[in-house]
Protein backbone atom coordinates (compact mmCIF):
# COMPACT_ATOMS: atom_id res chain seq x y z
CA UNK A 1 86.51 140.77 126.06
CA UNK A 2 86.53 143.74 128.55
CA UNK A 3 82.47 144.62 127.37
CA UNK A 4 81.62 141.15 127.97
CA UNK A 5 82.90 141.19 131.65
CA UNK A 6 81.23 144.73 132.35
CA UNK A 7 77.86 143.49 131.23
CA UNK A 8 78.37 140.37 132.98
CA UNK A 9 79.47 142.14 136.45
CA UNK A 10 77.31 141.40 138.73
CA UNK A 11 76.72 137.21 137.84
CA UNK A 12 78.78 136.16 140.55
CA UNK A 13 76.25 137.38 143.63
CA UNK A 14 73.79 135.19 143.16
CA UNK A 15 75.43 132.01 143.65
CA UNK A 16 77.53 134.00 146.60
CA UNK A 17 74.21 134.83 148.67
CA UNK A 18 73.20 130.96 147.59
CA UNK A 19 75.68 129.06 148.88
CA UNK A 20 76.70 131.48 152.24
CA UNK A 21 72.77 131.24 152.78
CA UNK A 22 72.67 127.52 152.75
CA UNK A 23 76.15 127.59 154.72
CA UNK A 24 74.39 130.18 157.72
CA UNK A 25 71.02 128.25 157.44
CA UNK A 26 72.77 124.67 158.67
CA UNK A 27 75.68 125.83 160.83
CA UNK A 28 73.86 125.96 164.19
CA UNK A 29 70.72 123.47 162.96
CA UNK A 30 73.79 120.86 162.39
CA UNK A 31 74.92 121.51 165.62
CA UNK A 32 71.69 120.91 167.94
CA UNK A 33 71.07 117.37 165.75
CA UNK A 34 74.45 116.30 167.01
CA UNK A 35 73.34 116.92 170.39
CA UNK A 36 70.03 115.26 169.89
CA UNK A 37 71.28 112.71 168.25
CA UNK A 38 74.29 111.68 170.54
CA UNK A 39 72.14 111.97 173.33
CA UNK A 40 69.04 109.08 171.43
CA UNK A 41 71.44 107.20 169.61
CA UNK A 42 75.04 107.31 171.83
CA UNK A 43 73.86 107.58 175.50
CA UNK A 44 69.99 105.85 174.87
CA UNK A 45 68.13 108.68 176.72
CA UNK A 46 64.47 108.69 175.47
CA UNK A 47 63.41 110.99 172.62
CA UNK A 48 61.28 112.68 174.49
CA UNK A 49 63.62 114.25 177.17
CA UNK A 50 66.58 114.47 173.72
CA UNK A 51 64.16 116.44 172.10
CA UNK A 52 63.98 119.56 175.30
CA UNK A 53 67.82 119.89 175.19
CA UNK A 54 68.68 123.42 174.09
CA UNK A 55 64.64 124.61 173.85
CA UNK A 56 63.06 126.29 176.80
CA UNK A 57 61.94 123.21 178.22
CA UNK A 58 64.81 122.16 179.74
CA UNK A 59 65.46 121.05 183.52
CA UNK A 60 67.67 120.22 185.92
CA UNK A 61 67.90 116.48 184.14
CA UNK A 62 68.19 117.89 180.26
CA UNK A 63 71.09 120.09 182.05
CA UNK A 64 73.11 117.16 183.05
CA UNK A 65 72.42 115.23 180.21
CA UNK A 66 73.84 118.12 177.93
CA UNK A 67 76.92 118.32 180.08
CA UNK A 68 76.90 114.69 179.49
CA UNK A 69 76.66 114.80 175.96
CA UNK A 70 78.43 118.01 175.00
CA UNK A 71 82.06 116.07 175.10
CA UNK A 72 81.31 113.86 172.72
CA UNK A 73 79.58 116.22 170.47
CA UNK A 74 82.67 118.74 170.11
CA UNK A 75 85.14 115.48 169.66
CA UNK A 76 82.60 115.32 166.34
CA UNK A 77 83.02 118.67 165.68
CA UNK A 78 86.79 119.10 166.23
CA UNK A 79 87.34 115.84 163.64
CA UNK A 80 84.54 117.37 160.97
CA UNK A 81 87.04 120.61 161.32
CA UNK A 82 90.56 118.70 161.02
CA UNK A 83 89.55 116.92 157.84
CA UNK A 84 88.30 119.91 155.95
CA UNK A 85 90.89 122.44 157.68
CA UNK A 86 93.80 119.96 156.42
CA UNK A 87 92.57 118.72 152.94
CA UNK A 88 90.77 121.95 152.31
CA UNK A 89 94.52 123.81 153.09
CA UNK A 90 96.39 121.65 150.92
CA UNK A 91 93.76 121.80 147.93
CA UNK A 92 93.91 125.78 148.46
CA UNK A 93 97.60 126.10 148.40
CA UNK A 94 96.96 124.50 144.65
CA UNK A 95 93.56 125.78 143.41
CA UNK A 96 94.86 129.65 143.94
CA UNK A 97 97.73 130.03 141.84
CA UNK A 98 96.15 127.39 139.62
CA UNK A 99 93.22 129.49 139.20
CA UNK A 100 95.69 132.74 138.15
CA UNK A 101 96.67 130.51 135.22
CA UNK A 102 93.65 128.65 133.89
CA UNK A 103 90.29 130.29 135.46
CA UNK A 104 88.23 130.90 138.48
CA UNK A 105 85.13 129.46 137.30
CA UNK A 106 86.53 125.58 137.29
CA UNK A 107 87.45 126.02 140.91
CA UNK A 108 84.23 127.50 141.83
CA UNK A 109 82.28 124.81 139.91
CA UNK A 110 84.52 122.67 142.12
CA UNK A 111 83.25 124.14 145.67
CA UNK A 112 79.53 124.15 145.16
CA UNK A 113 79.70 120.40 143.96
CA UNK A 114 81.77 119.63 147.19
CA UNK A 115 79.27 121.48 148.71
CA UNK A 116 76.10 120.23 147.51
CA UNK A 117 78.09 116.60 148.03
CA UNK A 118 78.05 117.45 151.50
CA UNK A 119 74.85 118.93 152.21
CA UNK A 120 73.22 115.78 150.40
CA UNK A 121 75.25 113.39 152.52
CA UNK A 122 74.13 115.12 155.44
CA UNK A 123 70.78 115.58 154.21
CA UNK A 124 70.59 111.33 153.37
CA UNK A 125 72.08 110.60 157.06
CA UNK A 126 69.11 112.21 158.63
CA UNK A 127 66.58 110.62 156.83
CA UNK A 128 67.72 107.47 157.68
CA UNK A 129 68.69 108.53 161.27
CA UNK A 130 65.17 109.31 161.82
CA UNK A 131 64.08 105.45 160.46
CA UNK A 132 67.08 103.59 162.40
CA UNK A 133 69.66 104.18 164.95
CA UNK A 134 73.04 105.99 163.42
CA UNK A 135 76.52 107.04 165.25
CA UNK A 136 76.62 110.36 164.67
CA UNK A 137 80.49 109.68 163.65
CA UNK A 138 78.50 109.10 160.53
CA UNK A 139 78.89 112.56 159.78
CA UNK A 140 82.06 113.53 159.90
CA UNK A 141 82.00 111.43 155.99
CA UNK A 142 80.47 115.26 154.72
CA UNK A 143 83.90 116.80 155.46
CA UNK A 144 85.35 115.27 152.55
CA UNK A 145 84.02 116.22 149.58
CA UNK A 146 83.66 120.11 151.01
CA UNK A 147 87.63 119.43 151.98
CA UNK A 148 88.76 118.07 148.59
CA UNK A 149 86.83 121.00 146.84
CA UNK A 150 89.06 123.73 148.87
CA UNK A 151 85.44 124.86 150.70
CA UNK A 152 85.29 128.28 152.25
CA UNK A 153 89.42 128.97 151.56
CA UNK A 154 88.47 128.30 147.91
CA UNK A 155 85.81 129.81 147.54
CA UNK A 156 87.17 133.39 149.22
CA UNK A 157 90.12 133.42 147.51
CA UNK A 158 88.60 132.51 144.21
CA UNK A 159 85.74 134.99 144.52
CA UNK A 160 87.62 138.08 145.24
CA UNK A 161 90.69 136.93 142.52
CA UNK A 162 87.16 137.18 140.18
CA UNK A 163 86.54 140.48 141.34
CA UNK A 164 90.28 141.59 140.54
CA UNK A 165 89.46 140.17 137.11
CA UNK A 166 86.16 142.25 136.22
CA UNK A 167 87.20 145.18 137.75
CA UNK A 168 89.01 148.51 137.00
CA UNK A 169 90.96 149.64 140.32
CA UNK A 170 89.17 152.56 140.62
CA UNK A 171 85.93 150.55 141.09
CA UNK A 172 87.09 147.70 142.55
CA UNK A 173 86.95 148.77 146.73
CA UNK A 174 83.43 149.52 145.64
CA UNK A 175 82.67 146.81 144.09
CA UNK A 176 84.13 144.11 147.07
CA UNK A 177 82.00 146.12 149.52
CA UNK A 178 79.09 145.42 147.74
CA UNK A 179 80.09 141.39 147.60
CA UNK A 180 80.92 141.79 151.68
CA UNK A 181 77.65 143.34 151.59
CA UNK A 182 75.98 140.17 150.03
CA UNK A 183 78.03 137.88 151.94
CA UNK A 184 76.79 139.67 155.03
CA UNK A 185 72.93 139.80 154.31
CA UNK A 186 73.25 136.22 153.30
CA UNK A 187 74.65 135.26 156.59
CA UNK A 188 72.20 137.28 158.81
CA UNK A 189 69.55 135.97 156.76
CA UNK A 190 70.68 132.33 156.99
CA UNK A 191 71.23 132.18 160.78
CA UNK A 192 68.22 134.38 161.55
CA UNK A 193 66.41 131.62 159.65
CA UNK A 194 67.64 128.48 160.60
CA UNK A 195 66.08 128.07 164.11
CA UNK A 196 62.65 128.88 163.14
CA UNK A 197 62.73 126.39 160.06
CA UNK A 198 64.38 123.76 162.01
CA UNK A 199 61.32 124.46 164.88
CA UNK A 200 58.70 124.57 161.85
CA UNK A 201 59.72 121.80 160.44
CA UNK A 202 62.60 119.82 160.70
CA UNK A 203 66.78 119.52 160.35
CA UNK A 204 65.96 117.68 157.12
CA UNK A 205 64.15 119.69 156.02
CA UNK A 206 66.78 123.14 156.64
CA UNK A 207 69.65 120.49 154.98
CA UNK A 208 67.46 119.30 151.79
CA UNK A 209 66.52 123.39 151.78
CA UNK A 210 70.33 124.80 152.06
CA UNK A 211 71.01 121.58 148.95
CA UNK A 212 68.69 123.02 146.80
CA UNK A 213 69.61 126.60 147.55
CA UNK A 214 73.69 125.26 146.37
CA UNK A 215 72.52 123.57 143.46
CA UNK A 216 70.63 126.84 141.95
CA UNK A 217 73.87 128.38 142.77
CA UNK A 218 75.97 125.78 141.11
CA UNK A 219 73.19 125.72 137.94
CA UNK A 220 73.19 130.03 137.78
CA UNK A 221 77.44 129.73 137.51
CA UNK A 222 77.81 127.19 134.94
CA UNK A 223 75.30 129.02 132.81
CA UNK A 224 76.02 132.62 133.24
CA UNK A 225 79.46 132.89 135.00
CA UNK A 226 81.83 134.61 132.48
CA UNK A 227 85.20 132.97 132.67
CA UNK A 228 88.11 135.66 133.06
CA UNK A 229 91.45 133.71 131.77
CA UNK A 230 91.83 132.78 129.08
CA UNK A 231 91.55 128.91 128.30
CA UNK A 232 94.32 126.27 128.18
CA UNK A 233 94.66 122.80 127.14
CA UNK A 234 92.69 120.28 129.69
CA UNK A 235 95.67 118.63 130.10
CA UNK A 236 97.36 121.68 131.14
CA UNK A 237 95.80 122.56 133.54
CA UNK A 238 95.59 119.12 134.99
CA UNK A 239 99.06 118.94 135.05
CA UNK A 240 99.88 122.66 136.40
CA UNK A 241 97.48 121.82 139.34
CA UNK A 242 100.86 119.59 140.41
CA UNK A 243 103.13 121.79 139.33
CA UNK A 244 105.44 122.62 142.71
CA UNK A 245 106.51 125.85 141.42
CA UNK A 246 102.58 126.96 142.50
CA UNK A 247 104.47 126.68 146.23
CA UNK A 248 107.16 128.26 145.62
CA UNK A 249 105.80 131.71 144.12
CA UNK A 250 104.04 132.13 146.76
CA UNK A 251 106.53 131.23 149.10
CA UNK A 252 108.66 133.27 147.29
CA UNK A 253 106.38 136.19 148.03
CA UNK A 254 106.82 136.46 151.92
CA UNK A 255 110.51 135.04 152.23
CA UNK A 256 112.20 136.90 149.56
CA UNK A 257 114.41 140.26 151.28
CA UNK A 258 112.74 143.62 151.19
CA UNK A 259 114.16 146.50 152.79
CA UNK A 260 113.77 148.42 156.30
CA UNK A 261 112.86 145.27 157.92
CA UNK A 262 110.05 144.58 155.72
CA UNK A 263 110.17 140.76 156.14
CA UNK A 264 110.18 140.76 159.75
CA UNK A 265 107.00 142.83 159.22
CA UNK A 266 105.22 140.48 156.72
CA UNK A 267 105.91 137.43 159.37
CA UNK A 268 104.64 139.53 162.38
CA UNK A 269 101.43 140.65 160.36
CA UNK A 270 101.11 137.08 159.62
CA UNK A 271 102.12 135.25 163.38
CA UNK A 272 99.38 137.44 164.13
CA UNK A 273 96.88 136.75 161.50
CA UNK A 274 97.25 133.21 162.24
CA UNK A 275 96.95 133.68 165.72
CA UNK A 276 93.66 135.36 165.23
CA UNK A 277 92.51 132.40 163.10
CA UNK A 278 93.68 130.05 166.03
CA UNK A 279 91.32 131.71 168.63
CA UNK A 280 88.08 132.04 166.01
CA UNK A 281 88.16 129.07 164.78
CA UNK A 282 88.77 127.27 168.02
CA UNK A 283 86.28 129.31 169.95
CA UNK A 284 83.57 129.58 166.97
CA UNK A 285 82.11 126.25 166.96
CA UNK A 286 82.58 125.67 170.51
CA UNK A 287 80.32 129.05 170.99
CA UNK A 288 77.25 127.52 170.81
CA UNK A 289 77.39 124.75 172.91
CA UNK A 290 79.22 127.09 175.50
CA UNK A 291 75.91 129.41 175.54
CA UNK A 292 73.60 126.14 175.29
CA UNK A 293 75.63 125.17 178.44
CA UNK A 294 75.96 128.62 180.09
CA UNK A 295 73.04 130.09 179.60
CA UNK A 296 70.45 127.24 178.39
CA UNK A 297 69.81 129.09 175.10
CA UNK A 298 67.82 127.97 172.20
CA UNK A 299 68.53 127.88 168.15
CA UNK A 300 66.56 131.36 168.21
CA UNK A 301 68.49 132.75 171.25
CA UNK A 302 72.10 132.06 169.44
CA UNK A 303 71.05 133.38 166.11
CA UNK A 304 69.98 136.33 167.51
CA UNK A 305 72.77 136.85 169.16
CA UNK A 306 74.81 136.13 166.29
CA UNK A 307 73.23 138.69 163.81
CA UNK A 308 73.14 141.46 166.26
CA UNK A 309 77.03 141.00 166.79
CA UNK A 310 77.16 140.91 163.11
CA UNK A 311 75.74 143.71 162.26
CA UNK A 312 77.24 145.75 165.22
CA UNK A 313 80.79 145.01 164.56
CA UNK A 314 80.22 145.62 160.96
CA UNK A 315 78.66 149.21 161.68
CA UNK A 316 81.21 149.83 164.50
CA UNK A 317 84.33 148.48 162.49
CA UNK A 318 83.24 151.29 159.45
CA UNK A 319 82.57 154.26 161.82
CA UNK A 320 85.81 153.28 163.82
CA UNK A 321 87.45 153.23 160.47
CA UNK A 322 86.05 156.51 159.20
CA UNK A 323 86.51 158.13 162.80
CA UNK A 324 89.67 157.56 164.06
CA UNK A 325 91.27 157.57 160.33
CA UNK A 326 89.85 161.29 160.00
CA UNK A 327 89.67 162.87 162.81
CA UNK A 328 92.81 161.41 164.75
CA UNK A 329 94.65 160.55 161.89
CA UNK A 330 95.22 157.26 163.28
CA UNK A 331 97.17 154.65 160.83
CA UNK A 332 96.79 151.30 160.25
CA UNK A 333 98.86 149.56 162.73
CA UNK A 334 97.66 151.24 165.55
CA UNK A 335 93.82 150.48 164.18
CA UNK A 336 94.98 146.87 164.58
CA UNK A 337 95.95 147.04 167.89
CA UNK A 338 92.67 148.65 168.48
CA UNK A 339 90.39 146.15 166.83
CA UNK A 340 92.65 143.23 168.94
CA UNK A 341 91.80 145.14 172.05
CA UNK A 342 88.09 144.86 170.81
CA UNK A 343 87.96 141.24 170.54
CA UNK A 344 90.37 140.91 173.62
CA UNK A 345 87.60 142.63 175.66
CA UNK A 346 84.12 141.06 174.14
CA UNK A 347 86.29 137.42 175.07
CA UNK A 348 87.05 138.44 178.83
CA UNK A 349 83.39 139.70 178.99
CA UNK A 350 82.40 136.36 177.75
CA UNK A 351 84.26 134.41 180.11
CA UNK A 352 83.02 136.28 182.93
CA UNK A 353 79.65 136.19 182.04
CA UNK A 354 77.09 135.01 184.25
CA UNK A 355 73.39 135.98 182.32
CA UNK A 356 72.34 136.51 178.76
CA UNK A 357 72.32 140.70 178.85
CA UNK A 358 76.55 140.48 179.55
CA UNK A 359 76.76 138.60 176.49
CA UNK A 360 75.50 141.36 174.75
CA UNK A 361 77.62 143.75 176.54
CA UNK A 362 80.41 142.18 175.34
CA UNK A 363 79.28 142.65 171.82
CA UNK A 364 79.06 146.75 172.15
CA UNK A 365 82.84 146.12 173.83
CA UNK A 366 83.84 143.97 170.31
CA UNK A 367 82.88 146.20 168.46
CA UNK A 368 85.32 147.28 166.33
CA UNK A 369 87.46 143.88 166.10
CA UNK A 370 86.96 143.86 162.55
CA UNK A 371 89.33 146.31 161.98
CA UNK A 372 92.03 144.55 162.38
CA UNK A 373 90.81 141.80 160.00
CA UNK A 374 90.87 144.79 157.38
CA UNK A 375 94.26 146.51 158.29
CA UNK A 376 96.73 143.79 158.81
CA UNK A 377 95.72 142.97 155.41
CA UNK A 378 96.01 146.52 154.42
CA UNK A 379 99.81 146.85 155.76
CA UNK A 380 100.35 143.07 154.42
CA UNK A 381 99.52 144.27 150.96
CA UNK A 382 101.34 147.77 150.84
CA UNK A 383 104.30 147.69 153.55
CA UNK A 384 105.48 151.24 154.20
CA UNK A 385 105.30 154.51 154.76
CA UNK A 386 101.08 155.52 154.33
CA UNK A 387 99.85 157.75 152.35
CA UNK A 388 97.73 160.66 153.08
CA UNK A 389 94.57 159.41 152.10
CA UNK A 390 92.39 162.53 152.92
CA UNK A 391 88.58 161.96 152.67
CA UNK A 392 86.98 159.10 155.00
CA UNK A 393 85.02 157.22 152.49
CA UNK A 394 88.43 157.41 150.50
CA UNK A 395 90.19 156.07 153.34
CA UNK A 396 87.93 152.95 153.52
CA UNK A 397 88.13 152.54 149.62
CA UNK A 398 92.08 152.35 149.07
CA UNK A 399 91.81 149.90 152.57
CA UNK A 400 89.52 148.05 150.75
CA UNK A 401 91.46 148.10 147.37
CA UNK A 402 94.33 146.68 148.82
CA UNK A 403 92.97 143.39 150.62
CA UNK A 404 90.82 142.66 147.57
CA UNK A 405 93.39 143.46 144.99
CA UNK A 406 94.88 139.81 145.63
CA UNK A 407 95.61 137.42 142.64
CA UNK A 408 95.28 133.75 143.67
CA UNK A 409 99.22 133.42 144.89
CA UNK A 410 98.84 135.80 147.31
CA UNK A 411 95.55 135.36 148.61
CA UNK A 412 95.99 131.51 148.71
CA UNK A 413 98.92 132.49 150.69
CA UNK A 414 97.14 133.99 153.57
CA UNK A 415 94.26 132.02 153.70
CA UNK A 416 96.44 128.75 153.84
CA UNK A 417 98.22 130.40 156.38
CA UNK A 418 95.58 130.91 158.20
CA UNK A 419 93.64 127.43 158.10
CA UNK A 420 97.77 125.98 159.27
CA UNK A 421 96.55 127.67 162.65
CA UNK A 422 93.13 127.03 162.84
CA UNK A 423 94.27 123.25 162.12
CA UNK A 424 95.56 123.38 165.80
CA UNK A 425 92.91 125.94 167.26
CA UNK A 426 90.41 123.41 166.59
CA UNK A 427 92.17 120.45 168.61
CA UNK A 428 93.41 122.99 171.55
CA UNK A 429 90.03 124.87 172.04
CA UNK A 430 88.26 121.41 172.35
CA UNK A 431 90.50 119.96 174.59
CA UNK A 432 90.49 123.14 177.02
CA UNK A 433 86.48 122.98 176.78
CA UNK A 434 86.02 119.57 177.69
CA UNK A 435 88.07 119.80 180.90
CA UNK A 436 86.55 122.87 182.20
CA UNK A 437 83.14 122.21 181.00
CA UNK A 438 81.86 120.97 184.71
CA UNK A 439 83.67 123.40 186.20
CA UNK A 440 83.91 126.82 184.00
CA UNK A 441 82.57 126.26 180.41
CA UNK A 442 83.87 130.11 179.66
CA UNK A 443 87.61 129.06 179.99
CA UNK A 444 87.89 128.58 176.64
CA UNK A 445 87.22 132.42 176.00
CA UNK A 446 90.56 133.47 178.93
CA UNK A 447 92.42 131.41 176.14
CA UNK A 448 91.20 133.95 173.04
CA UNK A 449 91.98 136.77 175.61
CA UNK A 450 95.90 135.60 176.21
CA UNK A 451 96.32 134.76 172.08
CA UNK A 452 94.74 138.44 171.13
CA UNK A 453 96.81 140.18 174.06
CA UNK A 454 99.90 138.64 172.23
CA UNK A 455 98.30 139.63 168.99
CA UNK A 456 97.99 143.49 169.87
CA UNK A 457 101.53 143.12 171.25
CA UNK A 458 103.23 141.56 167.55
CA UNK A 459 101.69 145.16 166.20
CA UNK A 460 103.23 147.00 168.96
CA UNK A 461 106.60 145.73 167.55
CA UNK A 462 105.10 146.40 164.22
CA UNK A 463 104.76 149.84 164.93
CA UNK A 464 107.66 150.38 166.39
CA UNK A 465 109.72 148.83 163.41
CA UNK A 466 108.17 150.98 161.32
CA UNK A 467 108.41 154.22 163.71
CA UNK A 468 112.50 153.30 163.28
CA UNK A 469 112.28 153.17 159.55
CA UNK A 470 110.13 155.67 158.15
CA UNK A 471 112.95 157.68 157.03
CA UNK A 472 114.88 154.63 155.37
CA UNK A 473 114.71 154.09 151.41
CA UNK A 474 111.57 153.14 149.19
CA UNK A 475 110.07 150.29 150.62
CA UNK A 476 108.91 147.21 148.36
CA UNK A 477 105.29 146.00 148.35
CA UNK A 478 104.81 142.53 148.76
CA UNK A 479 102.49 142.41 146.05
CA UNK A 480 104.82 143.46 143.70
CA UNK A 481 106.45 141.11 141.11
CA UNK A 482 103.13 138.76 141.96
């Protein structure tokens, strides 16, 4: 029962760091052996002159060869994306509300096995790549067993539905900033990482390291991962998993009529949610070969980069938070438009950057886009009127309540809403980079500038909707009757 869960409370962190630290460790390593490897086995350069592209021995030949290469490397990239972005959207639209009815621990069994599935794949394509000549198309195979497992979508929605499960809801903002806080060391420490293991050693080695690093995740749930629904037929739940009324309650749950213009709300919040998930995923994987490009830097160079915007946006987006909530009184529309104005900025800086020391200019300017990632949530979950929360840290715990306090309809909701955007970010942010890349590789980033303009502009109207309604009857949240 309840004692059970409490003394099993904090099983699920483990396997978290585990498989976000094998996830961080590969991202960028995966990345430079594309390049290296389209560039030996594609375009039949010599090892030797493959082997200085993106270290500090370039030259003016490794240059054009990686503008050369680059194209056909984010074509890769983009089709890795589609596959998991479409399967993995379709799988989560099931595995949420499937998950309210007969467990989280099946689905999470489910994403480390796609996971370790891919990591291995990837992990047996390099050994033999270094024996014999391979396509690096060869990869893009990996993207189906992470897809068909739900991947990252699953696995977010499914971890903090968990949370909601263990939890009291006094306890629970507190306990979901410790898992961010995992989630967040795990990711420094994996990208920090990466570039001197792949130097050290080798990208087999950093893909047969992040495998083993899943599977001890995937061993530690199966063994001491308390289940928190209780258990139905196997049959059941095969058959519920294609059940259609798992669409429509969640459908249900942003088109059914509120009052005060409520649903026009919950559709602006998320038009520009999805927007947001349009630009980053677009603009995320293309980052690296835009700096390799730009700016000639290494593995070492990016990750760097990468943890110190980490960190800084994290600090900045919790001091904003704690700031402007108590000493301006600011609410939580109005903190969105902020944190879009954040990331609007760090992207122009970006585009117009011409050395390394802008880039991280532009990371002091983003500093507080993260807000918005917590706020649109925050109105999404509790549409109306806000309450005087009074104390700071109490301000950041009911915000934090609210996002996490999904069950899997509504959370699959807005994470499959998201990945429907970022299944045409990833197509349109390609595109864009491969025709500028001779001319202005940074183009890409005027494109994330435009989408979060119109972003902070959809919470303009929010605000004003609500500015015209505050004084209209009791509003419904649109997690009630979940």
């Amino acid at each position: 029962g309840s004692n059970r869960l409490r003394r099993n409370n904090f099983t699920l962190e483990p396997s978290l760091f585990l498989i976000v630290f094998g996830w961080s460790l590969t991202s960028a390593v995966f990345t430079n052996q594309l390049v290296y490897q389209t560039c030996v086995d594609v375009y039949h350069y010599n090892e030797t002159t493959c082997k200085c592209l993106g270290t500090k021995n370039s030259s003016n030949i490794t240059k054009e060869i990686e503008t050369e290469v680059q194209p056909y490397v984010a074509n890769i990239i983009m089709a890795k994306q589609l596959i998991e972005i479409l399967i993995g959207t379709i799988m989560c639209l099931r595995l949420g509300p499937w998950s309210d009815l007969h467990g989280r621990k099946p689905i999470l069994i489910v994403v480390y096995l796609g996971t370790l599935l891919q990591f291995g794949v990837i992990t047996s394509i390099l050994v033999f790549s270094s024996k014999i000549q391979i396509d690096p198309w060869w990869y893009v195979i990996s993207a189906f067993p992470m897809a068909i497992s739900g991947g990252n979508t699953a696995l977010t929605t499914v971890v903090f539905s968990y949370i909601s499960d263990i939890t009291e809801k006094e306890n629970r903002a507190l306990r979901n900033g410790i898992t961010q806080g995992v989630i967040l060391i795990s990711v420094l420490l994996g990208s920090i990482s990466s570039g001197y293991l792949n130097d050290w050693k080798s990208p087999t080695f950093v893909f047969a390291l992040a495998t083993f690093c899943v599977f001890l995740g995937l061993i530690h749930i199966i063994l001491f991962l308390t289940e928190t629904i209780s258990d139905h037929s196997r049959v059941e739940r095969c058959t519920d998993l294609f059940m259609p009324k798992l669409y429509q309650d969640m459908i249900h749950t942003a088109v059914k009529k509120r009052p005060n213009l409520d649903r026009v709300i919950v559709w602006l919040i998320l038009a520009a949610v999805g927007l947001a998930s349009f630009c980053t995923e677009g603009s995320m994987t293309l980052f690296y070969l835009f700096v390799r490009e730009k700016f000639e830097w290494t593995i070492e160079n990016y990750t760097a980069y990468l943890s110190v915007n980490m960190t800084f946006s994290a600090i900045g987006s919790i001091i904003a938070l704690v700031g402007l909530k108590k000493l301006f009184k600011v609410n939580d529309t109005i903190l969105t438009i902020f944190g879009y104005l954040s990331t609007m900025g760090q992207s122009l800086i970006a585009a117009m950057a011409s050395t390394t020391w802008h880039m991280y200019v532009s990371v002091f300017v983003g500093g507080i886009k993260n807000i918005s990632y917590v706020t649109c949530r925050s109105i999404l979950t509790n549409i109306g009127p806000e309450a005087d929360i009074g104390e700071s840290l109490s301000y950041i715990i009911s915000v934090l309540n609210k996002i996490f306090h999904f069950k899997g309809k509504i959370n699959a909701l807005i994470s499959a809403f998201e990945s429907l955007f970022q299944l045409m970010g990833s197509p349109a942010f390609t595109q864009l980079y491969k025709a500028t890349l001779k001319t202005y590789p940074g183009a890409f980033n005027l494109l994330s500038v435009l989408i979060f303009f119109i972003d902070a502009l959809l919470l303009v109207i929010v605000y004003a909707i609500q500015a015209i309604t505050i004084s209209a009857p009791p509003y419904t949240a649109i997690n009630e009757s979940i």
